[in-house]
Each structure stands twice: as structure tokens, then as C-alpha cells.
Protein backbone atom coordinates (compact mmCIF):
# COMPACT_ATOMS: atom_id res chain seq x y z
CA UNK A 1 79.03 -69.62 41.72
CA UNK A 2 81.27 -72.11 42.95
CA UNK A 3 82.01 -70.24 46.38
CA UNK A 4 78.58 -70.00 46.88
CA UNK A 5 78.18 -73.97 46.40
CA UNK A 6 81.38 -74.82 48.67
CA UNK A 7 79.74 -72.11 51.23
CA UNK A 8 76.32 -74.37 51.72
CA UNK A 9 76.06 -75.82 54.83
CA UNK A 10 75.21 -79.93 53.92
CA UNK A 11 74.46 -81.33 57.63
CA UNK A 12 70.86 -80.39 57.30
CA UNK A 13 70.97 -81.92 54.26
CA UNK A 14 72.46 -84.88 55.83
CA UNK A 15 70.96 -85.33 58.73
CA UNK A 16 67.18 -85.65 56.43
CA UNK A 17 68.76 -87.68 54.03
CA UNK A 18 69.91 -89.94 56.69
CA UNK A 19 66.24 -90.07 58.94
CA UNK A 20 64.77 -90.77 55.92
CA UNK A 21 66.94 -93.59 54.96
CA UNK A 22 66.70 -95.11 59.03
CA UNK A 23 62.91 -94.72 58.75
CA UNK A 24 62.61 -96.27 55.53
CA UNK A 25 64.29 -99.54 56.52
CA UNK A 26 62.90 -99.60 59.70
CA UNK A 27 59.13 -99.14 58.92
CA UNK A 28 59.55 -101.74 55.82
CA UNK A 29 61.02 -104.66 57.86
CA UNK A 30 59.02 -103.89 61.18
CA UNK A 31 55.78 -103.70 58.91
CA UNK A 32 55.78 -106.06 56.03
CA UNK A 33 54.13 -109.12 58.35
CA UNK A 34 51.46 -106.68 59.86
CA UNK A 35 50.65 -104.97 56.22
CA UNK A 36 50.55 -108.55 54.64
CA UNK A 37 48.48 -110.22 57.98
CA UNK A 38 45.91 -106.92 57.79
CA UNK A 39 45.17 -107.11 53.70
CA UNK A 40 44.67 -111.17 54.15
CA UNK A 41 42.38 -111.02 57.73
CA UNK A 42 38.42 -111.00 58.22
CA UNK A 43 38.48 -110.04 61.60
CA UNK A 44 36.52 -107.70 63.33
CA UNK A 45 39.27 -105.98 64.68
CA UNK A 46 40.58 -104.82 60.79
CA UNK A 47 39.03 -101.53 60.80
CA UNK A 48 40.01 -100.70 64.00
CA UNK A 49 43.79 -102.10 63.12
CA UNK A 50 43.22 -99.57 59.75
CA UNK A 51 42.08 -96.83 61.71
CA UNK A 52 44.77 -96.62 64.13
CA UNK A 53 47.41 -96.90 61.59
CA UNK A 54 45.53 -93.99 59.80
CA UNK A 55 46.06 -91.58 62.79
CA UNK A 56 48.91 -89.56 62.20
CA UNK A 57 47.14 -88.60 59.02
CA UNK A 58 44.27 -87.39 60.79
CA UNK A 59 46.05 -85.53 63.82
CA UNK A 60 47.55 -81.94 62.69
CA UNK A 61 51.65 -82.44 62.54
CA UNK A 62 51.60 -79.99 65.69
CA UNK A 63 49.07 -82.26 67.80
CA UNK A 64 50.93 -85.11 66.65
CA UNK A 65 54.41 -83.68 67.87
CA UNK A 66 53.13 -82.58 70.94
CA UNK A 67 51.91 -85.83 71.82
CA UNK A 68 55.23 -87.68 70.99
CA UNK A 69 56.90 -84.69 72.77
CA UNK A 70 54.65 -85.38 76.11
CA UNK A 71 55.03 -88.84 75.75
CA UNK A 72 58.61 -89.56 75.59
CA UNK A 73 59.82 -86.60 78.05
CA UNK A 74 61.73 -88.26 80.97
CA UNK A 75 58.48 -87.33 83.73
CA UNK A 76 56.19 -90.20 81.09
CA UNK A 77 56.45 -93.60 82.07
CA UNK A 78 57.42 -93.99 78.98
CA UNK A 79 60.36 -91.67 78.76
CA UNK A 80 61.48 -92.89 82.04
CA UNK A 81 61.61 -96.28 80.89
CA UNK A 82 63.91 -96.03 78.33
CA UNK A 83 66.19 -93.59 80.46
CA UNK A 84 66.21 -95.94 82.96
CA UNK A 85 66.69 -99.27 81.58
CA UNK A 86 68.62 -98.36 77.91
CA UNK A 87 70.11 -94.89 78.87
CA UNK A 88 67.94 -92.98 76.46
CA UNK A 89 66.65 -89.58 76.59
CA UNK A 90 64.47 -89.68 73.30
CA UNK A 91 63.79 -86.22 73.21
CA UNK A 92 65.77 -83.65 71.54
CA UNK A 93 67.99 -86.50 69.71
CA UNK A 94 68.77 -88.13 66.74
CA UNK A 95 67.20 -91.13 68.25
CA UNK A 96 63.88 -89.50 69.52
CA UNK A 97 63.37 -88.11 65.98
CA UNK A 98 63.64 -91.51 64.34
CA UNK A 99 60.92 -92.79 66.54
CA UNK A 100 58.76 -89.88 65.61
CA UNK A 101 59.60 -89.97 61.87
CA UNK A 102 58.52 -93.55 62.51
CA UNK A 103 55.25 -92.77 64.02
CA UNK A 104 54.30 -90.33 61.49
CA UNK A 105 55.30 -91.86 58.53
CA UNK A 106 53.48 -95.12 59.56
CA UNK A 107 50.41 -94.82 57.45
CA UNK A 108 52.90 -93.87 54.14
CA UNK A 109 54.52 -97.75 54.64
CA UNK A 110 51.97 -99.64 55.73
CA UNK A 111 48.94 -98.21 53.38
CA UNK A 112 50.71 -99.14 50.21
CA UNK A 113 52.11 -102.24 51.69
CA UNK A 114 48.64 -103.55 52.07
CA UNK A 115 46.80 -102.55 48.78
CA UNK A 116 49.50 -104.36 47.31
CA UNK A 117 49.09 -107.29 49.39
CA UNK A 118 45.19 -106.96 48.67
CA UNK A 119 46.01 -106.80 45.08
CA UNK A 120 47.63 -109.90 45.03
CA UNK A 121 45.48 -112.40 42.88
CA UNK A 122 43.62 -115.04 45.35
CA UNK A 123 44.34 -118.03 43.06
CA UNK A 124 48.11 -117.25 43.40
CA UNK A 125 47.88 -117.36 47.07
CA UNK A 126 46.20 -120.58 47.13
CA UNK A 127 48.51 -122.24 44.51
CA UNK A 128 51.15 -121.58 47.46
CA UNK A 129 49.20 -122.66 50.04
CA UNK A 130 48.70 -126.20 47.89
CA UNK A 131 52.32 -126.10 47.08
CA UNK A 132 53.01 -126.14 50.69
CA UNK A 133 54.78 -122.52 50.67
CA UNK A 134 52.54 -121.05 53.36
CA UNK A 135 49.73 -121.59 56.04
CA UNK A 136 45.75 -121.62 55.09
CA UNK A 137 44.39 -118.27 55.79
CA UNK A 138 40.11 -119.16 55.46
């Protein structure tokens, strides 16, 4: 039992543990502000803001990869960009999977984020905004 334990190969193991962790922090501090701005607005724009965010849910995970596969090679504009100017091949790297994970797991941060933004009470918001702690949202 033991040699089978010290035989397992932990990299995979790893590697998810550590995507998860990157896309984590970077979807919660990259989308706070827009999941808190998109539960408080009225625009007209909101469910067209919702409905892109809701796309990776709605694309199959093999649409969806081939997209962010086509999209970040090095013959996109894209891809060539960030060769170019920050030395980047994002595909088939560490760093092109974080910005995939990212993509995909947008609707899991920002979702959430916002119906708990929504289900903040509206008298507690405008307390703050009397206390001078933020700006008036009408």
C-alpha cells in the first residue's frame, strides 16, 4: 500500500491544483468591480453584459476550446500580438491554459459575485452613500 502511494505521479495533481488556485485569484480581483457595477446598473446594455458573461456555459467545452485554440495561435492577431510585443506563445503553455481556465470559468465568479451584490439590502447601500462611503448610483 505504501509503494503504491510513493509510486503516484503528483504533477498532474499539481499542476490542477495550481490553475485552479491562479484562476481563482485572478477572476476574483479582475471581477469584483464589474460583478458589483452589473448587480447595481439599469442600463440597457445589462442583459447583453449578462449574456456574454453567460457564454462559455452555453458553448460545448470542445467549441469553446477550439475557439480559444484558433484565437490565440501565433497566425491570430491576437496570438501574434502577444508573441510579438510580451514574448508569449499562449498555446500549449502553462500560461495559455490560465487564460482559458479564465475564460471558461468566468460565468462560475462573476454569477455568484453578482446575486450577492443584488442581495445586498438597498437601505444599507444608501446608509453608505449618506455616510459618504461611496458614489450615488440612481
Amino acid at each position: 500500500m505504501i509503494e503504491t502511494l510513493q509510486a503516484l505521479e503528483l504533477s498532474p495533481f499539481i499542476l490542477s491544483f495550481k490553475l485552479a488556485g491562479l484562476t481563482t485569484i485572478i477572476l476574483f480581483f479582475t471581477k469584483l468591480a464589474f460583478s458589483m457595477d452589473l448587480s447595481q446598473t439599469r442600463s440597457k446594455y445589462k442583459p447583453l453584459l449578462e449574456a456574454l458573461t453567460a457564454l462559455p456555459i452555453v458553448l460545448p467545452p470542445s467549441v469553446l476550446g477550439f475557439y480559444i485554440l484558433v484565437s490565440l495561435s501565433q497566425n491570430s492577431p491576437l496570438g501574434a500580438f502577444f508573441e510579438e510585443y510580451f514574448g508569449l506563445a499562449l498555446v500549449f503553455n502553462f500560461t495559455g491554459l490560465v487564460v482559458a481556465s479564465c475564460f471558461y470559468s468566468l460565468p462560475f465568479m462573476v454569477q455568484p459575485l453578482q446575486g450577492g451584490f443584488e442581495s445586498i439590502n438597498k437601505n444599507i447601500i444608501e446608509a453608505s452613500y449618506i455616510a459618504g462611503k461611496g458614489k450615488f448610483k440612481p
